[in-house]
Structures are given as C-alpha cells and as structure tokens.
PDB file of N, CA and C in Angstrom:
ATOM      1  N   UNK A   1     115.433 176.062  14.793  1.00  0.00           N
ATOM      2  CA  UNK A   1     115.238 177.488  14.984  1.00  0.00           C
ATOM      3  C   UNK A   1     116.503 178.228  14.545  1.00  0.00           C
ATOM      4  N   UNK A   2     116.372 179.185  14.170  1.00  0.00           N
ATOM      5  CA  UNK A   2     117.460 180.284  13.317  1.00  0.00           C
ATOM      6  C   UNK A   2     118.136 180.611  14.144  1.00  0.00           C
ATOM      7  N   UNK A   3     117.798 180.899  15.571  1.00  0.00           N
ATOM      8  CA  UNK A   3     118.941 181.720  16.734  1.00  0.00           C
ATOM      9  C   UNK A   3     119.808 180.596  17.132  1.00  0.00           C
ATOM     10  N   UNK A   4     118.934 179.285  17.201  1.00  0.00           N
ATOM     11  CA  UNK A   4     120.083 178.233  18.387  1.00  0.00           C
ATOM     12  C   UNK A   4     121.112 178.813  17.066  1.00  0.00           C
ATOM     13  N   UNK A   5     120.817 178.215  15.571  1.00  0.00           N
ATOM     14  CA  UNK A   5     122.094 177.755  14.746  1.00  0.00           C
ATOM     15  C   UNK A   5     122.967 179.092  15.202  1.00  0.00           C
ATOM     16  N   UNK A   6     122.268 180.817  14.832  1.00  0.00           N
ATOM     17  CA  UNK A   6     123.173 181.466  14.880  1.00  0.00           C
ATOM     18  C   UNK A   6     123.958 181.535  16.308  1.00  0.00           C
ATOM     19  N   UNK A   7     123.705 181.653  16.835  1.00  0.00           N
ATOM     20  CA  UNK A   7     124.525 181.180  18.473  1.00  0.00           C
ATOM     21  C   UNK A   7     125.573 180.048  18.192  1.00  0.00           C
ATOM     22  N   UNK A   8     125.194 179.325  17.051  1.00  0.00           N
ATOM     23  CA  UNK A   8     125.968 177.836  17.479  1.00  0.00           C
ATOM     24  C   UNK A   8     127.632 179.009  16.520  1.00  0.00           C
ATOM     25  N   UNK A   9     127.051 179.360  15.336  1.00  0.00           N
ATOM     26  CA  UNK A   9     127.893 180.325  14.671  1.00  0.00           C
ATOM     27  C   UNK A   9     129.276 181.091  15.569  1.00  0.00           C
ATOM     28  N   UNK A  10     128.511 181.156  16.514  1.00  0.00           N
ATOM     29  CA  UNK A  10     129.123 182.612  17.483  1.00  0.00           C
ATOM     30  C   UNK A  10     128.678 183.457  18.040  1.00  0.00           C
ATOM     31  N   UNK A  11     127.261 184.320  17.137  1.00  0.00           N
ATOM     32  CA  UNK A  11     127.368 185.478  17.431  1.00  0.00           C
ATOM     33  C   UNK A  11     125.875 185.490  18.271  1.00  0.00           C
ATOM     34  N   UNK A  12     125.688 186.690  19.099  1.00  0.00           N
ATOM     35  CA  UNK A  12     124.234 186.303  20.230  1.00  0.00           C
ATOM     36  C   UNK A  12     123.359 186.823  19.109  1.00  0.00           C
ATOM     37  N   UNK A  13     122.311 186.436  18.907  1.00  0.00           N
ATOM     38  CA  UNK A  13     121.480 186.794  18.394  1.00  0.00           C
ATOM     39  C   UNK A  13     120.080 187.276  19.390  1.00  0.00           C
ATOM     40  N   UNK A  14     119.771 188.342  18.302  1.00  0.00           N
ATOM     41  CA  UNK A  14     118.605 189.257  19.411  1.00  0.00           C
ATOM     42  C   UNK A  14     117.170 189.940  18.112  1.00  0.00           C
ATOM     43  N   UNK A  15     116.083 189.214  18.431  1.00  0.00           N
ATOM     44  CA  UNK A  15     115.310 189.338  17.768  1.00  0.00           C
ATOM     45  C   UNK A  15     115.036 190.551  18.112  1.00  0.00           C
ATOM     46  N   UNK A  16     114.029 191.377  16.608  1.00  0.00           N
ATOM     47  CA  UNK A  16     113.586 192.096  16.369  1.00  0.00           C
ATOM     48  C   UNK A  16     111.886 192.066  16.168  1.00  0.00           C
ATOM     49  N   UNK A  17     111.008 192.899  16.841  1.00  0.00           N
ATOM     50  CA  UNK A  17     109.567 192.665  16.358  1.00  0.00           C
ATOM     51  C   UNK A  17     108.580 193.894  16.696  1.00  0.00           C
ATOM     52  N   UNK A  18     108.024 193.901  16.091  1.00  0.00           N
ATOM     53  CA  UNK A  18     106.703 195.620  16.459  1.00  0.00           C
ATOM     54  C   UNK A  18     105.872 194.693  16.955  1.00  0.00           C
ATOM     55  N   UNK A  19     105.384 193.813  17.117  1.00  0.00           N
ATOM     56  CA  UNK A  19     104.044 193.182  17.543  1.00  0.00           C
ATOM     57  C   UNK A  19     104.430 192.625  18.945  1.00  0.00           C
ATOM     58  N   UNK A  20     103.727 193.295  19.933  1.00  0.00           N
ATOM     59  CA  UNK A  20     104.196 192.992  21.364  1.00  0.00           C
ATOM     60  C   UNK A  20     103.344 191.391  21.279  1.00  0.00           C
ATOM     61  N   UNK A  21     102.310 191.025  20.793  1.00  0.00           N
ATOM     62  CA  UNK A  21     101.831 189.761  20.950  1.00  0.00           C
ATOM     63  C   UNK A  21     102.959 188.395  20.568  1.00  0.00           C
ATOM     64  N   UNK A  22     103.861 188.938  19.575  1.00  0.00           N
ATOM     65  CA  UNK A  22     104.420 188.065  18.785  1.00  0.00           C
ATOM     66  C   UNK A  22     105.709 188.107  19.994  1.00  0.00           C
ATOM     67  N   UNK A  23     105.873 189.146  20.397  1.00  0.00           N
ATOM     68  CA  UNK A  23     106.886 188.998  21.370  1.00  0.00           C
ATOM     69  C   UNK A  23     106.628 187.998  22.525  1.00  0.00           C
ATOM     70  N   UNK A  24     105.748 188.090  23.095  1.00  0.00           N
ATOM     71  CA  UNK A  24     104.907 187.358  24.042  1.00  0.00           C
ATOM     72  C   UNK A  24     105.011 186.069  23.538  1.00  0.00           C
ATOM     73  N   UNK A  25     104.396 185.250  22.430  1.00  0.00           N
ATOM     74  CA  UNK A  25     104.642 184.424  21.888  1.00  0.00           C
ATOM     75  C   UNK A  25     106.138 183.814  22.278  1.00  0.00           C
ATOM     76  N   UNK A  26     106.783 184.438  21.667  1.00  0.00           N
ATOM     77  CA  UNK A  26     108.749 183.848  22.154  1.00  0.00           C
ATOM     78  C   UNK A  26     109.167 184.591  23.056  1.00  0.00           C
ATOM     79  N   UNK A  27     108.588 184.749  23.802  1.00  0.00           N
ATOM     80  CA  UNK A  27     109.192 185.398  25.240  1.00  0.00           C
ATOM     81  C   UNK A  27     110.147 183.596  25.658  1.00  0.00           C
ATOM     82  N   UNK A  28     110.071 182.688  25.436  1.00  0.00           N
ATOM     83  CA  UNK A  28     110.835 181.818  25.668  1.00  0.00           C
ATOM     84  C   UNK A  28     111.795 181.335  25.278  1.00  0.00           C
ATOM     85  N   UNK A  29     112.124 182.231  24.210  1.00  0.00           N
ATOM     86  CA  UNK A  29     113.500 182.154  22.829  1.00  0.00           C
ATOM     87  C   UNK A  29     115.066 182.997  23.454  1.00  0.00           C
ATOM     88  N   UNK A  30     115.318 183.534  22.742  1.00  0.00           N
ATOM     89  CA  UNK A  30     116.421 184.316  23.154  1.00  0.00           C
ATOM     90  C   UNK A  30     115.373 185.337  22.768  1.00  0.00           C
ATOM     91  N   UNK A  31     116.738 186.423  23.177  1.00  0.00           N
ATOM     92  CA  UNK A  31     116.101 187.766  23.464  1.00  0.00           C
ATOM     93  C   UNK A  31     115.117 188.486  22.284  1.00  0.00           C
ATOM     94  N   UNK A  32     114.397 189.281  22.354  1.00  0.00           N
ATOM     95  CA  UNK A  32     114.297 190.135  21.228  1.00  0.00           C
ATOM     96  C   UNK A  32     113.561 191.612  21.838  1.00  0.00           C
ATOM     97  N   UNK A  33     113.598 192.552  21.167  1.00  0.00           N
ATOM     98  CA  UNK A  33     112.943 194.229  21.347  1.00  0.00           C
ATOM     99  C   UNK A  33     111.897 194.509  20.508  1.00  0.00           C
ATOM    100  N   UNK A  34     111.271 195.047  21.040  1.00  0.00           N
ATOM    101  CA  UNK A  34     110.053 195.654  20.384  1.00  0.00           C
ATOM    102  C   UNK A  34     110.512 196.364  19.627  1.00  0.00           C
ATOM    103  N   UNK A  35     110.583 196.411  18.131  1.00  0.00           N
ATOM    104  CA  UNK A  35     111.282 197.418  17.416  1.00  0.00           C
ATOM    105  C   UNK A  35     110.591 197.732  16.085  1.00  0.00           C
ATOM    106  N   UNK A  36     111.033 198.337  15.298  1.00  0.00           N
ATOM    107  CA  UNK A  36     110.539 198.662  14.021  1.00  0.00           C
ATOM    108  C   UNK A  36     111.547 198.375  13.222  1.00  0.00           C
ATOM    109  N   UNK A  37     111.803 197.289  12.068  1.00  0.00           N
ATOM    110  CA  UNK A  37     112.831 197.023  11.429  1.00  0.00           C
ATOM    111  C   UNK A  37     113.615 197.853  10.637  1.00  0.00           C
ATOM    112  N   UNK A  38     112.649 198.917  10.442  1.00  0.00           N
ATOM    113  CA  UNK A  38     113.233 199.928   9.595  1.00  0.00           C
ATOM    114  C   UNK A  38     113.637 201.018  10.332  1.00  0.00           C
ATOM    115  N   UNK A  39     113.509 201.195  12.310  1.00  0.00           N
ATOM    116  CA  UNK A  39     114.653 201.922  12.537  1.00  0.00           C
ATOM    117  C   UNK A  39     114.565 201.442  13.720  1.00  0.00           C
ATOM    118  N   UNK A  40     115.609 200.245  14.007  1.00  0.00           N
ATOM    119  CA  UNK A  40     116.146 199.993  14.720  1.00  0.00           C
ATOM    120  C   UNK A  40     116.726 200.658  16.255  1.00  0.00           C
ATOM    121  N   UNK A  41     116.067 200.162  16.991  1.00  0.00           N
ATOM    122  CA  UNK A  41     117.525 201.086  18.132  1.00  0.00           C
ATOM    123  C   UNK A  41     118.732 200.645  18.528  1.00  0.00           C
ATOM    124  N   UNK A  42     119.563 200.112  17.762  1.00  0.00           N
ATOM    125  CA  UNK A  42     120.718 199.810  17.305  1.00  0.00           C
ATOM    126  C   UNK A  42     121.873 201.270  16.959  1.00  0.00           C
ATOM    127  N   UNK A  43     123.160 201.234  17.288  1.00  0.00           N
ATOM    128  CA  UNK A  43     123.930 201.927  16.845  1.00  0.00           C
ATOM    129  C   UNK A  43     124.355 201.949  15.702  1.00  0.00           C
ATOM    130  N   UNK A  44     124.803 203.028  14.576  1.00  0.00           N
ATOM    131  CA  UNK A  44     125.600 202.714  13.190  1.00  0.00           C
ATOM    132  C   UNK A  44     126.571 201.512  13.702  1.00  0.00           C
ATOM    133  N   UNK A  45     126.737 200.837  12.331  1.00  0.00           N
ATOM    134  CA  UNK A  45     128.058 200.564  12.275  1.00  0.00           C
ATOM    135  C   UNK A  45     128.950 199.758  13.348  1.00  0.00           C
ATOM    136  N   UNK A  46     127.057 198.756  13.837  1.00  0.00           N
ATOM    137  CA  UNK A  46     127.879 198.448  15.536  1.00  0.00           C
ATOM    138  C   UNK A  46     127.883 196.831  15.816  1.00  0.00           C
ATOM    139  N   UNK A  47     126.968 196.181  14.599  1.00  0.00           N
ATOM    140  CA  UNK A  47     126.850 194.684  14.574  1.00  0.00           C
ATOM    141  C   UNK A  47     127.579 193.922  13.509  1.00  0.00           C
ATOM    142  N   UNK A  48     127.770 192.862  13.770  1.00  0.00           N
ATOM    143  CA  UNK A  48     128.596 191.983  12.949  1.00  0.00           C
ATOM    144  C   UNK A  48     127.592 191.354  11.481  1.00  0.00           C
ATOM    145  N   UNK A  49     126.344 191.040  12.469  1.00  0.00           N
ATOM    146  CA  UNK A  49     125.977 190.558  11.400  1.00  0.00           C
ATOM    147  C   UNK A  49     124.215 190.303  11.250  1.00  0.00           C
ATOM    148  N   UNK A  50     123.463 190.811  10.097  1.00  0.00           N
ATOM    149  CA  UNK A  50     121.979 190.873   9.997  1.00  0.00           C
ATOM    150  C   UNK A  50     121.285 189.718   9.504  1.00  0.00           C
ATOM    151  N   UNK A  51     120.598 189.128  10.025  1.00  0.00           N
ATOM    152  CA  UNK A  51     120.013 187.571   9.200  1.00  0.00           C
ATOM    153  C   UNK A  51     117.874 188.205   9.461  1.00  0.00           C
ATOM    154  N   UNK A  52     117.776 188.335   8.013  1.00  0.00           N
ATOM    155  CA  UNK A  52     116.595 188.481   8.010  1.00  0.00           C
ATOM    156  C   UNK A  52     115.905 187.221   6.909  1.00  0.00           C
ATOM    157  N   UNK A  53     115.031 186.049   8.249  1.00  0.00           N
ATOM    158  CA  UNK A  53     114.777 185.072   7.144  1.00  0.00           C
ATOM    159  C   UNK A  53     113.134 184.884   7.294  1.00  0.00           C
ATOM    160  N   UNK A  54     112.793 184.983   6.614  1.00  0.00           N
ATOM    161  CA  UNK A  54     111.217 184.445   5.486  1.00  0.00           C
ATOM    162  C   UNK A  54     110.360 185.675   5.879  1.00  0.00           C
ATOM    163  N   UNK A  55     110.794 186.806   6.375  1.00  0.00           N
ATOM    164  CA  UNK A  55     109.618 188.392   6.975  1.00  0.00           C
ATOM    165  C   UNK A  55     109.341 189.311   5.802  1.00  0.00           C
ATOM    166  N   UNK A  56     110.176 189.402   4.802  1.00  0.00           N
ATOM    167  CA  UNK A  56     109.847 190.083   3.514  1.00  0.00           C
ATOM    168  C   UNK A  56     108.744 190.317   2.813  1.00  0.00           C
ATOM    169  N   UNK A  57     108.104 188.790   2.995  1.00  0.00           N
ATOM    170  CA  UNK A  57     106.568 189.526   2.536  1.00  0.00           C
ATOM    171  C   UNK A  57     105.493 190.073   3.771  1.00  0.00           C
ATOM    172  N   UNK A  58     106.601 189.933   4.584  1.00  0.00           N
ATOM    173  CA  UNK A  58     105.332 190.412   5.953  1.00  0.00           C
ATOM    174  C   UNK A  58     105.266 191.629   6.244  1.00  0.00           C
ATOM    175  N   UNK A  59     106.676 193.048   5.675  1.00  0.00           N
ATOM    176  CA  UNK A  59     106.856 194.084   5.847  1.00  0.00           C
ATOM    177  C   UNK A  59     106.251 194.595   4.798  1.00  0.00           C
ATOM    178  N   UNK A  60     106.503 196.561   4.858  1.00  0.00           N
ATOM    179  CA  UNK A  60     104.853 196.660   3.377  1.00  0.00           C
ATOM    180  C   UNK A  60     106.289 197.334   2.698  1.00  0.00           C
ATOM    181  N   UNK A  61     107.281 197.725   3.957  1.00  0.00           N
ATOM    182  CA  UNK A  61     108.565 198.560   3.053  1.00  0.00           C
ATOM    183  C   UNK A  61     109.790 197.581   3.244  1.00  0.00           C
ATOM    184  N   UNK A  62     109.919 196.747   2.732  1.00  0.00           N
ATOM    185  CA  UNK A  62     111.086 195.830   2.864  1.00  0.00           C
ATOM    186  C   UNK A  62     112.648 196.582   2.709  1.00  0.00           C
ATOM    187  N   UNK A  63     112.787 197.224   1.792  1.00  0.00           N
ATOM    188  CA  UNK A  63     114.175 197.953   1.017  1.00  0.00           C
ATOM    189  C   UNK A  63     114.061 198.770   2.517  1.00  0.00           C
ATOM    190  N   UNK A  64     113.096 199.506   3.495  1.00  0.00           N
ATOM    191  CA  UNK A  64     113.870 200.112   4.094  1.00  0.00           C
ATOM    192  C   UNK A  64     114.611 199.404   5.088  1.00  0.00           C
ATOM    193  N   UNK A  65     113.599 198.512   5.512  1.00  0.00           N
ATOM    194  CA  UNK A  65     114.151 197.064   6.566  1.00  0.00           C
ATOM    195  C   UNK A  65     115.892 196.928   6.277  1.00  0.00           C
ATOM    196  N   UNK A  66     116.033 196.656   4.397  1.00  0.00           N
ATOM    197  CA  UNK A  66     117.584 195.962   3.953  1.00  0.00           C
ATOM    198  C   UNK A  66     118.171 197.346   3.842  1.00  0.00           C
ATOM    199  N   UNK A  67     117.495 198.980   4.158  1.00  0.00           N
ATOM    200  CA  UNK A  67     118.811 199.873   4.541  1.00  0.00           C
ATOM    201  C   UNK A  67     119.225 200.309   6.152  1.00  0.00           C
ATOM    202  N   UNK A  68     118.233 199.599   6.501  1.00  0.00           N
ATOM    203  CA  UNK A  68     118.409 199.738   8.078  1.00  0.00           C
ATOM    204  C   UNK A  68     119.691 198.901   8.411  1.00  0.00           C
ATOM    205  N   UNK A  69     119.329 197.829   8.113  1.00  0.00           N
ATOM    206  CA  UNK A  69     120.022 196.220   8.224  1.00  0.00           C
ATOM    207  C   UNK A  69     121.679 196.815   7.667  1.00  0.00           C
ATOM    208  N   UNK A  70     121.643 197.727   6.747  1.00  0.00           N
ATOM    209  CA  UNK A  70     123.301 198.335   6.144  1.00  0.00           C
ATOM    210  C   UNK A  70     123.457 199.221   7.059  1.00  0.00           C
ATOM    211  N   UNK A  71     123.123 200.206   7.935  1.00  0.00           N
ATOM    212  CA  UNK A  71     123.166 200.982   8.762  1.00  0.00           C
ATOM    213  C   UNK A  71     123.952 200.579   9.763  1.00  0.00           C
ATOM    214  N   UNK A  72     123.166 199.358  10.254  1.00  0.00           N
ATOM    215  CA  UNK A  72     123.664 198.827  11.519  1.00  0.00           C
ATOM    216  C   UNK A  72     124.927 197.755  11.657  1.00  0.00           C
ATOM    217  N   UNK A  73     125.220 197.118  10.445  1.00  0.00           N
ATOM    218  CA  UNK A  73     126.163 196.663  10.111  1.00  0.00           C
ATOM    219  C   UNK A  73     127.865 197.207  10.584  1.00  0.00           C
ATOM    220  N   UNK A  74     128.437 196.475  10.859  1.00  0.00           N
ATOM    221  CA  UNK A  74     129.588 197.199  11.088  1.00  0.00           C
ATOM    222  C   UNK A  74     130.548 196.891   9.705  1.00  0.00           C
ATOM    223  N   UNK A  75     131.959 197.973   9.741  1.00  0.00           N
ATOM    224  CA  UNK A  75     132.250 197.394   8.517  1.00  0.00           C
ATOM    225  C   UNK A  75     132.816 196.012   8.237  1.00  0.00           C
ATOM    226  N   UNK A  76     132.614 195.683   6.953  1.00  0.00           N
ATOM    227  CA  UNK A  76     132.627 194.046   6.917  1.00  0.00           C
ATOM    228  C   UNK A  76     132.102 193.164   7.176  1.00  0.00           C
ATOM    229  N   UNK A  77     130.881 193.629   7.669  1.00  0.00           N
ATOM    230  CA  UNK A  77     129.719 192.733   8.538  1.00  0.00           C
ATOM    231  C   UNK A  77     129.101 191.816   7.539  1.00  0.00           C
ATOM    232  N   UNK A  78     128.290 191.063   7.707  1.00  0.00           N
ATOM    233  CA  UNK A  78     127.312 190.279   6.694  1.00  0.00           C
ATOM    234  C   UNK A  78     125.891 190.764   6.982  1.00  0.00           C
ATOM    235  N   UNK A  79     125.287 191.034   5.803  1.00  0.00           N
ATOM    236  CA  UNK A  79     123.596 190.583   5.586  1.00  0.00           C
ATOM    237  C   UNK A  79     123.187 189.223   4.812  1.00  0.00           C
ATOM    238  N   UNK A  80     122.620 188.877   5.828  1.00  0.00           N
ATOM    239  CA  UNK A  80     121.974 187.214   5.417  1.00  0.00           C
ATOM    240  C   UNK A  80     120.162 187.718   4.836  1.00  0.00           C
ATOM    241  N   UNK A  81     119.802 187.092   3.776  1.00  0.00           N
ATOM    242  CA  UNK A  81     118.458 187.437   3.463  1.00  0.00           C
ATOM    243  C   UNK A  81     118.166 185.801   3.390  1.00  0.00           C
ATOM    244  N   UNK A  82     117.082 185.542   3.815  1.00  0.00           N
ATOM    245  CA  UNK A  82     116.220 184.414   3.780  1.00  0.00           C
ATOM    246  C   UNK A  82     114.962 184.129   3.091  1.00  0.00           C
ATOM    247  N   UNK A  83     114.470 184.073   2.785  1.00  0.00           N
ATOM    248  CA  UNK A  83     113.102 184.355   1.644  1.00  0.00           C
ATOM    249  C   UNK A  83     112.615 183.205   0.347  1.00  0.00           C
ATOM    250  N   UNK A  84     111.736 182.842   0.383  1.00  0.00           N
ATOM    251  CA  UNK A  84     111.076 182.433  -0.820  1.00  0.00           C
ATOM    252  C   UNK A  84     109.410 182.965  -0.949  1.00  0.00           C
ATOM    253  N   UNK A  85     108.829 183.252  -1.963  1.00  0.00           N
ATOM    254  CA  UNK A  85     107.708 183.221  -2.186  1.00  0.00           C
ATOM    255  C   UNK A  85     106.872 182.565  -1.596  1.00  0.00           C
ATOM    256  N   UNK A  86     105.661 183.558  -1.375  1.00  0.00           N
ATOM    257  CA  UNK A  86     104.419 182.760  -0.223  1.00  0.00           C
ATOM    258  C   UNK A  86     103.966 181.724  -0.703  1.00  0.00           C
ATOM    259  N   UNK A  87     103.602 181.347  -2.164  1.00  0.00           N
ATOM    260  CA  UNK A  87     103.593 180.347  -2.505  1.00  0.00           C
ATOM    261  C   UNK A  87     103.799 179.196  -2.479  1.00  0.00           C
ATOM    262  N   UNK A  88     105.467 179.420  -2.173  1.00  0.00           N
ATOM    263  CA  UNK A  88     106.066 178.012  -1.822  1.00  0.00           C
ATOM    264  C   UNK A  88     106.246 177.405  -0.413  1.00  0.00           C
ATOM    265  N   UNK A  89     105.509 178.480   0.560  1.00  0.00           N
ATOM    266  CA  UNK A  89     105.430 177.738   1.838  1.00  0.00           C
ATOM    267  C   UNK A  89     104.237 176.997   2.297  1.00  0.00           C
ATOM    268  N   UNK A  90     104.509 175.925   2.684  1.00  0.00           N
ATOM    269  CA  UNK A  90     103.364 175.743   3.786  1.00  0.00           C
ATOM    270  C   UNK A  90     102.391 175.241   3.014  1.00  0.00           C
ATOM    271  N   UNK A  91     101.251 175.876   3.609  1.00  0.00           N
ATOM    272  CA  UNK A  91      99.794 176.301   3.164  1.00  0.00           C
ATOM    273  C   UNK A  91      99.725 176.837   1.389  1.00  0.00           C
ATOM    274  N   UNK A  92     100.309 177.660   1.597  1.00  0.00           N
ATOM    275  CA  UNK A  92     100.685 178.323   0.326  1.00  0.00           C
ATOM    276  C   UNK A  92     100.706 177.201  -1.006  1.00  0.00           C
ATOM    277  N   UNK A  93     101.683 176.073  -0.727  1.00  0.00           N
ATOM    278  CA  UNK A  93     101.815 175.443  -1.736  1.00  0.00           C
ATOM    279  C   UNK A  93     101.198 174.361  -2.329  1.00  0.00           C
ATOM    280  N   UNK A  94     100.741 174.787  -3.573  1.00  0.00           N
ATOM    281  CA  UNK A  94      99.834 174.346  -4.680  1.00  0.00           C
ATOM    282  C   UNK A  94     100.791 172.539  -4.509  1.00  0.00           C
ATOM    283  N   UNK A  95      99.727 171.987  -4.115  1.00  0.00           N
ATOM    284  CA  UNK A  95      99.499 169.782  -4.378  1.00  0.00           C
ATOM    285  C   UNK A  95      99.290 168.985  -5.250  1.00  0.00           C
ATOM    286  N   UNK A  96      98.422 170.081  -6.157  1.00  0.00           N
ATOM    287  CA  UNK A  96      97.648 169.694  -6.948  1.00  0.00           C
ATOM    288  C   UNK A  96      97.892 168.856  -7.841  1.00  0.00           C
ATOM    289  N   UNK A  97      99.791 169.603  -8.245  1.00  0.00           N
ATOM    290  CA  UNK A  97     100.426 168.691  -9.547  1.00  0.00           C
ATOM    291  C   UNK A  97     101.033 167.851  -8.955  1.00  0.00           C
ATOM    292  N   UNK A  98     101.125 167.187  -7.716  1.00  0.00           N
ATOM    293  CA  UNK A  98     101.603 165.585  -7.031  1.00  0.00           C
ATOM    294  C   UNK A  98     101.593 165.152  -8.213  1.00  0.00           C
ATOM    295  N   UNK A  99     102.662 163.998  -8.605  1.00  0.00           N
ATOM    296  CA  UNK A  99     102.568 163.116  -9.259  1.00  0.00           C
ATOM    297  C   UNK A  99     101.977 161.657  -8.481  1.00  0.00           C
ATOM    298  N   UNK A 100     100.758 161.235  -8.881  1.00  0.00           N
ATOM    299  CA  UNK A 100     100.019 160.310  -8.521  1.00  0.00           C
ATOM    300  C   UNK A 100     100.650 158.715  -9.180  1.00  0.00           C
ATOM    301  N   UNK A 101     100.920 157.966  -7.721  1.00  0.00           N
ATOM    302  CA  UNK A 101     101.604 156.562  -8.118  1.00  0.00           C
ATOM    303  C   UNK A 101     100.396 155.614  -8.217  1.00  0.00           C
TER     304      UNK A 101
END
C-alpha cells in the first residue's frame, strides 16, 4: 500500500476522496477526507509533499487535480505522479500476444 511506504518515508499521509462509499471502504487505512481533488481543504503552500498514483484516468479534469496539488505544496515540496494507461493494468491488459512455450 502507498501510505504504509509513505509513512515509512516520514511524512503522515492523508487520503483524499469525493466518494463517501470509497471512504467507507478504507475507513481502515490511515486517514483520509471527503474532498474534491481539485479543491482541496488544504492551506496554500502548507504540505511537503503530493503523491497522486494510478487516479488520472479516474478524474474527468486531471490538470486541475495537478494545479491544486501546486497550490498546496509548500515551497520546495514534491509532486509525485503515478500513472500508466488503463490498458496496462489488470483486466485491462491484452494476453493475447503471450508467447506460447
């Protein structure tokens, strides 16, 4: 899971989510808020550091998500992006061309 590592890092990590079901879901994780990624209730300029990994195709406005994510940043902070194409996950990914032994 993404929080133990970032915790192991240092820093507390505190999820973000609009879907109270999904919250419910990890109500057993570390923390997170019902929020809207693209406006945060976060202060400017007040976190160390943003890790947004594999949600990009799940938002419909991503760029505002990655100007929120600069907003809240403090200076010098990091944005972490995580992401590959739906394709290549999971379900998603085409078997077909297995090379057969």
């Amino acid at each position: 899971m993404h929080a133990v590592r970032v915790r192991d890092l240092g820093f507390t990590p505190v999820g973000v989510d609009l879907s109270a079901g999904m919250l419910r879901h990890g109500a057993h994780r570390p923390p997170a808020a019902r929020a809207d990624a693209a406006r945060l209730p976060v202060r400017s300029a007040s976190v160390p550091a943003v890790l947004s990994a594999m949600v990009h195709t799940d938002m419909p406005s991503y760029p505002a998500v990655v100007r929120e994510a600069f907003r809240v940043l403090a200076p010098g902070g990091v944005f972490v992006h995580i992401g590959v194409h739906p394709c290549f996950c999971r379900g998603f990914a085409d078997r077909g061309a297995r090379r057969r032994s």
